[in-house]
Protein backbone atom coordinates (compact mmCIF):
# COMPACT_ATOMS: atom_id res chain seq x y z
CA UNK A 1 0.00 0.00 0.00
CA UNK A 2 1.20 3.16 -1.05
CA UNK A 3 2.55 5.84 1.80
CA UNK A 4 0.23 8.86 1.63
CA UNK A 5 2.21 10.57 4.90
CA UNK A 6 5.66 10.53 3.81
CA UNK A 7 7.79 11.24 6.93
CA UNK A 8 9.82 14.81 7.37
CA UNK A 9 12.82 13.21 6.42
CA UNK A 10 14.29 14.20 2.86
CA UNK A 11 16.14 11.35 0.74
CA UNK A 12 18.63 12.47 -1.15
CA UNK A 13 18.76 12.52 -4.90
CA UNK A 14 20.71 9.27 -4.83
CA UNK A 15 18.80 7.34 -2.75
CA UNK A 16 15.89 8.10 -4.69
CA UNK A 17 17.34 7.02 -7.66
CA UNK A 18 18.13 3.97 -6.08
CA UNK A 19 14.68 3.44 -4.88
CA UNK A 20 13.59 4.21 -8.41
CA UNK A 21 15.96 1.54 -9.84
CA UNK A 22 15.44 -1.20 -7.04
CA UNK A 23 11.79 -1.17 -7.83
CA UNK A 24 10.94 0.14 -4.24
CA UNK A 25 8.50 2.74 -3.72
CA UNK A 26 9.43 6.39 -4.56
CA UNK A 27 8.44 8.72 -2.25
CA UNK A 28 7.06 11.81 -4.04
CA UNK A 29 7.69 15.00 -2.18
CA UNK A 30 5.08 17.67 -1.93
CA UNK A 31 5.72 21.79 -2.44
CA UNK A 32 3.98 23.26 1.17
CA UNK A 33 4.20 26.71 -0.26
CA UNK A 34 4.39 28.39 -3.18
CA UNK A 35 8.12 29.96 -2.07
CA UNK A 36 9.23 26.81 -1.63
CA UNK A 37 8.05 25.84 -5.33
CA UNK A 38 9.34 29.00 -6.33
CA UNK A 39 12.75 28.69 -4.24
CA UNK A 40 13.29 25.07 -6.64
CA UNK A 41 12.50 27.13 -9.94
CA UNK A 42 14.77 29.20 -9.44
CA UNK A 43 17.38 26.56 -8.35
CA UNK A 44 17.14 25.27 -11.95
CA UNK A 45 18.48 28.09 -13.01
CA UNK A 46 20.70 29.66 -10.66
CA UNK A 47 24.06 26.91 -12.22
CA UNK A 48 22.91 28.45 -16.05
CA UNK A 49 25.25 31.22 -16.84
CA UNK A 50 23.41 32.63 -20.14
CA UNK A 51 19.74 32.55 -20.13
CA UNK A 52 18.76 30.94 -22.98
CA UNK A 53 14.72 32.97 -22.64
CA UNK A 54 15.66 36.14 -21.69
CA UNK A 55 12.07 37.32 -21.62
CA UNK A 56 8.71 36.25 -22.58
CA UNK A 57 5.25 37.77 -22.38
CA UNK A 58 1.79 36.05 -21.20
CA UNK A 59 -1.50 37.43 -21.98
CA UNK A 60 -2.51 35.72 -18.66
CA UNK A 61 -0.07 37.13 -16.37
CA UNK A 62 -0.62 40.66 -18.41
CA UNK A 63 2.84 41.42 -19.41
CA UNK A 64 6.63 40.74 -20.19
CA UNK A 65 8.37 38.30 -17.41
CA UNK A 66 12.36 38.21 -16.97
CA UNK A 67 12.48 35.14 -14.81
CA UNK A 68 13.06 32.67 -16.65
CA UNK A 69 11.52 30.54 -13.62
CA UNK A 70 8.43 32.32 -14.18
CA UNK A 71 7.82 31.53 -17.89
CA UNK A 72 5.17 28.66 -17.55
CA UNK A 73 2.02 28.66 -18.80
CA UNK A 74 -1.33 26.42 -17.79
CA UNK A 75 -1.48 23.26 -17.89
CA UNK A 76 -5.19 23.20 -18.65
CA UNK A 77 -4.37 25.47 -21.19
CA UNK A 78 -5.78 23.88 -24.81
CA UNK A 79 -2.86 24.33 -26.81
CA UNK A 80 -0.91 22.45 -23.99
CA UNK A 81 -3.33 19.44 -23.49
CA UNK A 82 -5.81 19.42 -26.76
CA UNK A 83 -3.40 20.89 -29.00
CA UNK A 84 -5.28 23.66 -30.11
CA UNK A 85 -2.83 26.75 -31.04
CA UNK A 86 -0.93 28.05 -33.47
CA UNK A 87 2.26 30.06 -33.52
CA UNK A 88 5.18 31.57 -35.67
CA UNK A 89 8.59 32.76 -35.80
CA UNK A 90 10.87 35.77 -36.40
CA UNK A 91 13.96 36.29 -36.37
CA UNK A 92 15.96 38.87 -34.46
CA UNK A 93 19.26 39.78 -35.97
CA UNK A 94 21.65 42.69 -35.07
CA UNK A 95 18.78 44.49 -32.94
CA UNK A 96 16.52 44.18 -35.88
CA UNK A 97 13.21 41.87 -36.45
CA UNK A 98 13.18 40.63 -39.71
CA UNK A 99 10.23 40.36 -41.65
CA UNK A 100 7.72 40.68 -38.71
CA UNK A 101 5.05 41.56 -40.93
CA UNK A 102 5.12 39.14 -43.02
CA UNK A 103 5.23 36.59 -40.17
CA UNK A 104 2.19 37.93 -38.05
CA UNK A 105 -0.28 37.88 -41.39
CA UNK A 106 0.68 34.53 -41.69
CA UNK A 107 -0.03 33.67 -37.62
CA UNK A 108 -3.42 35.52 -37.77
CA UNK A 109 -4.18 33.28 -40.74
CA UNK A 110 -3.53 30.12 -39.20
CA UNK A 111 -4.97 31.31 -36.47
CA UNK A 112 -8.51 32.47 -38.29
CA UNK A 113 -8.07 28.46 -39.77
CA UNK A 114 -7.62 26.82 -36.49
CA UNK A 115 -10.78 29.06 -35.10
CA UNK A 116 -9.13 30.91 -32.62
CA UNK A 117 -9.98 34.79 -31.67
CA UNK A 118 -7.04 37.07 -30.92
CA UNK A 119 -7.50 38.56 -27.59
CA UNK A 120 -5.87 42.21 -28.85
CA UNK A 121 -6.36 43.68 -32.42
CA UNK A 122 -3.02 42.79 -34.91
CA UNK A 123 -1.38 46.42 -33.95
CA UNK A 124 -1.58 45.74 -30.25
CA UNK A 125 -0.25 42.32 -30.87
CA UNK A 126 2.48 43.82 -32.79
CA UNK A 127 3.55 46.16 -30.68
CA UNK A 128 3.52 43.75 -27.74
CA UNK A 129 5.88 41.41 -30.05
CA UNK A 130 8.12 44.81 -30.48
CA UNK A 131 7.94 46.13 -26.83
CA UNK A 132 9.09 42.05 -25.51
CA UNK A 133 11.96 42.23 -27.70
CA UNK A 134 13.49 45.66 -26.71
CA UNK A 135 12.38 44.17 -23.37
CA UNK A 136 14.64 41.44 -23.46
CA UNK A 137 17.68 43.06 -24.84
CA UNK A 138 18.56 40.41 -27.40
CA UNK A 139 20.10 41.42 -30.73
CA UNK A 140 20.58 38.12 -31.89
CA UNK A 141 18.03 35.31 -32.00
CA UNK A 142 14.18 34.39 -32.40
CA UNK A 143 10.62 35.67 -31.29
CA UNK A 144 8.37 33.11 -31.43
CA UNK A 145 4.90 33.53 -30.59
CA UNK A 146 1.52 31.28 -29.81
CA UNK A 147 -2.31 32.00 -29.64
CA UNK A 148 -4.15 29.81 -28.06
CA UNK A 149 -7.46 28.61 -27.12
CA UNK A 150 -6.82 29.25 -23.67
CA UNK A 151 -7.18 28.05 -19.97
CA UNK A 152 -9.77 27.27 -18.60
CA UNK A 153 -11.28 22.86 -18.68
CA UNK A 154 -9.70 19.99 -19.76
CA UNK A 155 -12.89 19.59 -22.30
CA UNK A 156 -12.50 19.09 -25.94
CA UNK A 157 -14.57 22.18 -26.52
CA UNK A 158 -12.91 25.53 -25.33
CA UNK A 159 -16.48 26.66 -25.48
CA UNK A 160 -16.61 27.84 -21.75
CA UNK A 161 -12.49 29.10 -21.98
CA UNK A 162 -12.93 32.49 -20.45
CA UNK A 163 -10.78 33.87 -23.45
CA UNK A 164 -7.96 32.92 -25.89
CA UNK A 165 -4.36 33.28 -24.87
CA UNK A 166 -1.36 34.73 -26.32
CA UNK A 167 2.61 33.81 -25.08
CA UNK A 168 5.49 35.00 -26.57
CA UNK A 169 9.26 33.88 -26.09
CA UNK A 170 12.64 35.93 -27.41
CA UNK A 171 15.77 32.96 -27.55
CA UNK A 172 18.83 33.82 -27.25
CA UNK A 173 20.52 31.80 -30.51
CA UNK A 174 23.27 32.40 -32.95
CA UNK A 175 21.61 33.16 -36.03
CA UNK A 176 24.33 32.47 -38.96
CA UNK A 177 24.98 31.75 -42.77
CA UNK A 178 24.73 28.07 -43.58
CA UNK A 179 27.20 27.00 -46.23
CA UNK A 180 27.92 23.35 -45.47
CA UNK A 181 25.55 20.92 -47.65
CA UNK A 182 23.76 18.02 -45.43
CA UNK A 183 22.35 14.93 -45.98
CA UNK A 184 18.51 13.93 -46.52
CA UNK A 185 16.00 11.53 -46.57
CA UNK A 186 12.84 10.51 -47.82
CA UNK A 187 10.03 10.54 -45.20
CA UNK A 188 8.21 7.50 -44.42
CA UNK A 189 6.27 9.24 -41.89
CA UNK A 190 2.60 10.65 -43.36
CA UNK A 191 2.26 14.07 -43.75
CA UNK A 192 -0.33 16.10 -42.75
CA UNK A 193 -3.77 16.63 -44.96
CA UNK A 194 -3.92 19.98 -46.54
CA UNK A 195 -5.98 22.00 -43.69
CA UNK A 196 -3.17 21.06 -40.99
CA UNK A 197 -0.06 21.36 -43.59
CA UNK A 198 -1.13 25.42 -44.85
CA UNK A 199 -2.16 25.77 -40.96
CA UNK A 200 1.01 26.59 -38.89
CA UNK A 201 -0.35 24.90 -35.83
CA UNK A 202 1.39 23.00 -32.42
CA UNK A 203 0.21 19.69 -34.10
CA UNK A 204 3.85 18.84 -34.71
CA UNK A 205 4.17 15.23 -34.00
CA UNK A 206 4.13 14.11 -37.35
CA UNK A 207 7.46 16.69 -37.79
CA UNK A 208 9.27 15.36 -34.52
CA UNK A 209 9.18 12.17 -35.92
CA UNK A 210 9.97 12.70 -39.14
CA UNK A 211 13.22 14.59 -38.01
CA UNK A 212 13.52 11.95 -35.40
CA UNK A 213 13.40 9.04 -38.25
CA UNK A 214 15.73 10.85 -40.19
CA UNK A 215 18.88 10.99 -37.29
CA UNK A 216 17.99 7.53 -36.88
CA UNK A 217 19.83 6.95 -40.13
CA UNK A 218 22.10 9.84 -39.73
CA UNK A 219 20.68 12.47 -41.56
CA UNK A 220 20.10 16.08 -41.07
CA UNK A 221 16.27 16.16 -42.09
CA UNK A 222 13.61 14.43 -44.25
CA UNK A 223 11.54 15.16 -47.12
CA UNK A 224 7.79 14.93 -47.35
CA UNK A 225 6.33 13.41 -50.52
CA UNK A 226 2.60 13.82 -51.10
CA UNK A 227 0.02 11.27 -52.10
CA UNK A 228 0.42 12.17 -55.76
CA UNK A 229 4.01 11.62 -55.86
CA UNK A 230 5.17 15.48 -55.30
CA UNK A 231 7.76 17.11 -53.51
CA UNK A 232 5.97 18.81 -50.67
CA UNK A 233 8.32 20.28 -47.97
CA UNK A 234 10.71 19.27 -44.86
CA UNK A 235 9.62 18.81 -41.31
CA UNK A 236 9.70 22.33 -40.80
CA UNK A 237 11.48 24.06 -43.43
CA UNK A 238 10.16 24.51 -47.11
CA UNK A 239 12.44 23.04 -50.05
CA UNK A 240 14.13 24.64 -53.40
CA UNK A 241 15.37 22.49 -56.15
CA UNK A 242 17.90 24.54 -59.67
CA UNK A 243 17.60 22.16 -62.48
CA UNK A 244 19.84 21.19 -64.64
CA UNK A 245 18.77 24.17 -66.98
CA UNK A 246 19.45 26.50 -64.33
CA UNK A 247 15.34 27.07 -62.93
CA UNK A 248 14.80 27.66 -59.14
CA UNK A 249 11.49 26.07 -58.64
CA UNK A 250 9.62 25.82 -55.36
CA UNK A 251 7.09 23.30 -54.77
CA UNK A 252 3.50 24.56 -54.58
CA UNK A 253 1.88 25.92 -51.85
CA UNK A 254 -1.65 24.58 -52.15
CA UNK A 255 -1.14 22.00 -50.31
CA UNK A 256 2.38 22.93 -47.78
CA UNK A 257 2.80 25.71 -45.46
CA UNK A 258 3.53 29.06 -47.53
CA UNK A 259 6.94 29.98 -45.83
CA UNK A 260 7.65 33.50 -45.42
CA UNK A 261 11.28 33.06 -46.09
CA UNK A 262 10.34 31.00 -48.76
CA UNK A 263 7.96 33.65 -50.28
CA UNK A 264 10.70 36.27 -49.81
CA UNK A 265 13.36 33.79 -51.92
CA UNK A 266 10.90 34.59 -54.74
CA UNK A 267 10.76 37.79 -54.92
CA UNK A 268 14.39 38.35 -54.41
CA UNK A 269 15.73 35.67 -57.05
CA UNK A 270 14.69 37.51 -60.18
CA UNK A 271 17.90 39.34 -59.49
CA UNK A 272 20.16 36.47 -60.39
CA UNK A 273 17.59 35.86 -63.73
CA UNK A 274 18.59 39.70 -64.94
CA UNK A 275 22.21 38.67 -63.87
CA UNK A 276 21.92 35.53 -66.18
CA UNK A 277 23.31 33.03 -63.54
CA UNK A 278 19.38 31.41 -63.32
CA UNK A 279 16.73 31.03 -66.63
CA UNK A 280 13.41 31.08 -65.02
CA UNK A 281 11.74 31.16 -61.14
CA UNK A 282 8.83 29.52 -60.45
CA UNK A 283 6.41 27.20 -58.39
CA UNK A 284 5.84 23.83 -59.59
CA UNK A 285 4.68 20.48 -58.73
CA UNK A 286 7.87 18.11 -59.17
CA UNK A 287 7.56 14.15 -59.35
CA UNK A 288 10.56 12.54 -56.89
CA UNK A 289 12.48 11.46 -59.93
CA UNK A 290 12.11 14.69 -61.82
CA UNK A 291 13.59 16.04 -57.95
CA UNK A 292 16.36 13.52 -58.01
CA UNK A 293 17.85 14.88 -61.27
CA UNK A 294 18.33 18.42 -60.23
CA UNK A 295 21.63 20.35 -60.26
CA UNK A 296 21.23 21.59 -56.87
CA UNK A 297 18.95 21.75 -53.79
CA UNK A 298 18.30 23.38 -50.35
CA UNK A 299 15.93 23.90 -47.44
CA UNK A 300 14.42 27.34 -46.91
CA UNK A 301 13.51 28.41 -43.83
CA UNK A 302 13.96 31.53 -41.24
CA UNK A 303 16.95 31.00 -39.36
CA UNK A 304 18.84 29.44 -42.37
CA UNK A 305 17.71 31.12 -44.54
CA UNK A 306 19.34 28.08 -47.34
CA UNK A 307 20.56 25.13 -45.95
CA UNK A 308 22.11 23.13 -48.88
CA UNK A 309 21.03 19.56 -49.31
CA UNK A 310 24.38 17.47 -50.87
CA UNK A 311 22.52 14.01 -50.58
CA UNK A 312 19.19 12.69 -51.04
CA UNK A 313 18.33 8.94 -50.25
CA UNK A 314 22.18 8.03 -49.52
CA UNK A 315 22.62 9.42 -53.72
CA UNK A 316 24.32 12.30 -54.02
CA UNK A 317 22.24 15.82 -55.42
CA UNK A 318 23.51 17.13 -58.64
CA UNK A 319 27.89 16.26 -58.05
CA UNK A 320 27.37 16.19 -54.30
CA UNK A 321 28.55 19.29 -53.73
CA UNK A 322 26.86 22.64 -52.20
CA UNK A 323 26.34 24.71 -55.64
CA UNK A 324 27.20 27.86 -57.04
CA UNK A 325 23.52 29.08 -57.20
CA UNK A 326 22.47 27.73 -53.76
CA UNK A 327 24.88 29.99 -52.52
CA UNK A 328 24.32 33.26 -54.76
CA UNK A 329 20.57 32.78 -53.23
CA UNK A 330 21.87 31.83 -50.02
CA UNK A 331 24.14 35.28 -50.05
CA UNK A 332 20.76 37.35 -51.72
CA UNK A 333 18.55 36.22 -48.49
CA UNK A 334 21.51 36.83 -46.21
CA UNK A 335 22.17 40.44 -47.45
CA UNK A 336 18.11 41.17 -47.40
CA UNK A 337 18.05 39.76 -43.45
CA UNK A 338 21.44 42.19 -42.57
CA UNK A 339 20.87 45.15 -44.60
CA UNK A 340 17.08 44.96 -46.06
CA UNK A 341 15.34 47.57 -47.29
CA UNK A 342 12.90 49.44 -44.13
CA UNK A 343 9.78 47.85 -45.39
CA UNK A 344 11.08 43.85 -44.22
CA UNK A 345 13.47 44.89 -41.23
CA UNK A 346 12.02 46.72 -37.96
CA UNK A 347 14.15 48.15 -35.68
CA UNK A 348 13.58 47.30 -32.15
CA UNK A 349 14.30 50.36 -29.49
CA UNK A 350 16.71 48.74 -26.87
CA UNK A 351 16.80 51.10 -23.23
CA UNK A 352 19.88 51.34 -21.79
């Protein structure tokens, strides 16, 4: 029978390990205070010399937190235990927010798909998003961002949720050029249907385990193939494949998430068709094999912004080495995230 007055007495890490391990009961402390709760928070922390969240902001708590013990959110929350949120990602480079914009139409589209109300108009979210990152003092990272159904039953409705929720997170990362190629596979994992695939939602098992099934056989990433036989996208990146004849073309996006860095590759690659270095840029749906006989290819995704892809399948992509072109894109992205025109970077206010 199972203790329910554990003594005063407090065993020691090891010993209940050992308990753990021998089979033996484990005796399961309980928090009398909230102090004391808060007192082992901050313990967790107190040995980590850079914080790695240097602030985030909860529309439940009703503003921007610095404790990085503190940054929790409900468990009965319905993006935590039903799975019902969406979110997005910008990145923070050299005290500037790149592409913000672009990023929060997206979110408040995936959000109108997945049925969830904002609980602040898109300026007030915006300027939250801009006020957390000056907040946090970070010039070099990501803001990523989640709306939510909210707190408030562990029901599959969020009918009675007293209101929608919206967290935010800056993280502190190294945001750099990639210009090492990496290896690939083909996904055996299903992708999502259409709704959930253009929806950028926390519904991200299927990605886990794709990545997951992919450094199983010592790979970088994986590729999603629809069922028609197309090149979709990666488990969280989009892809880019130069033919042979020297055309960039981008999968579709009727039936993949429409990446913002993606979109921006588009508009920025013209450039290199004036320069004569590509023919043509496009979106198109491409079989595997027609894939498997490009020149060159890369992911596409926000804090890359090109990753180049050297082999496919354990076969190597075009002569196995990272291209001339994935590179001139790579170095057209780069330039746009450092020096960008006003319109894609925003300048966040940093007090000293």
């Amino acid at each position: 029978m199972a203790n329910c007055n554990p003594s005063s007495d407090k065993k020691s890490d090891e010993m209940a390990t050992l308990e753990v391990e021998s089979g033996s009961d484990f005796i399961v402390h309980v928090f009398s205070s909230s102090s004391e709760l808060l007192g082992k928070l901050h313990e967790k922390w107190s040995s980590v010399k850079k914080k790695p969240y240097p602030a985030m902001y909860s529309s439940i708590f009703g503003g921007i937190i610095l404790d990085p013990a503190m940054m929790v959110i409900p468990i009965d929350d319905h993006m935590v235990h039903r799975g019902h949120g969406v979110f997005d990602t910008a990145v923070i480079l050299d005290g500037y927010l790149y592409e913000l914009d672009a990023h929060l139409d997206r979110f408040l589209r995936s959000a109108a798909k997945a049925r969830i109300s904002s609980p602040f108009p898109r300026s007030t979210l915006r300027s939250i998003l801009v006020q957390l990152t000056a907040a946090s003092q970070c010039k070099e990272g990501t803001l990523r961002y989640w709306l939510s159904a909210g707190p408030g039953n562990f029901l599959l409705s969020p009918a009675a949720c007293p209101t929608s929720a919206f967290y935010a997170v800056v993280i502190d990362d190294t945001i750099s050029q990639c210009k090492n190629g990496v290896k690939v596979i083909t996904s055996t994992i299903p992708m999502k249907s259409t709704l959930f695939a253009t929806m950028k939602n926390v519904n991200y098992l299927p990605n886990v385990l794709a990545i997951m099934e992919a450094e199983d056989k010592g790979s970088f990433a994986s590729i999603w193939v629809d069922e028609e036989g197309f090149i979709a996208e990666g488990p969280n990146v989009n892809v880019a494949l130069i033919t042979k004849d020297k055309e960039l073309i981008l999968p579709s996006f009727d039936k993949i998430l429409s990446g913002c860095t993606a979109k921006r590759l588009l508009e920025l690659a013209p450039k290199l068709v004036e320069q004569g270095c590509l023919k043509s840029v496009k979106t198109a749906n491409l079989t595997v094999e027609e894939a498997k006989g490009v020149a060159e290819m890369m992911y596409v995704g926000s804090t890359l912004p090109i990753l180049p892809i050297i082999m496919w399948d354990e076969q190597p992509v075009g002569d196995g080495k990272v291209g001339d072109l994935t590179m001139a894109l790579s170095d057209l992205l780069w330039h746009d995230m450092v020096a960008g025109p006003d319109t894609q970077r925003l300048c966040v206010p940093y007090n000293n």
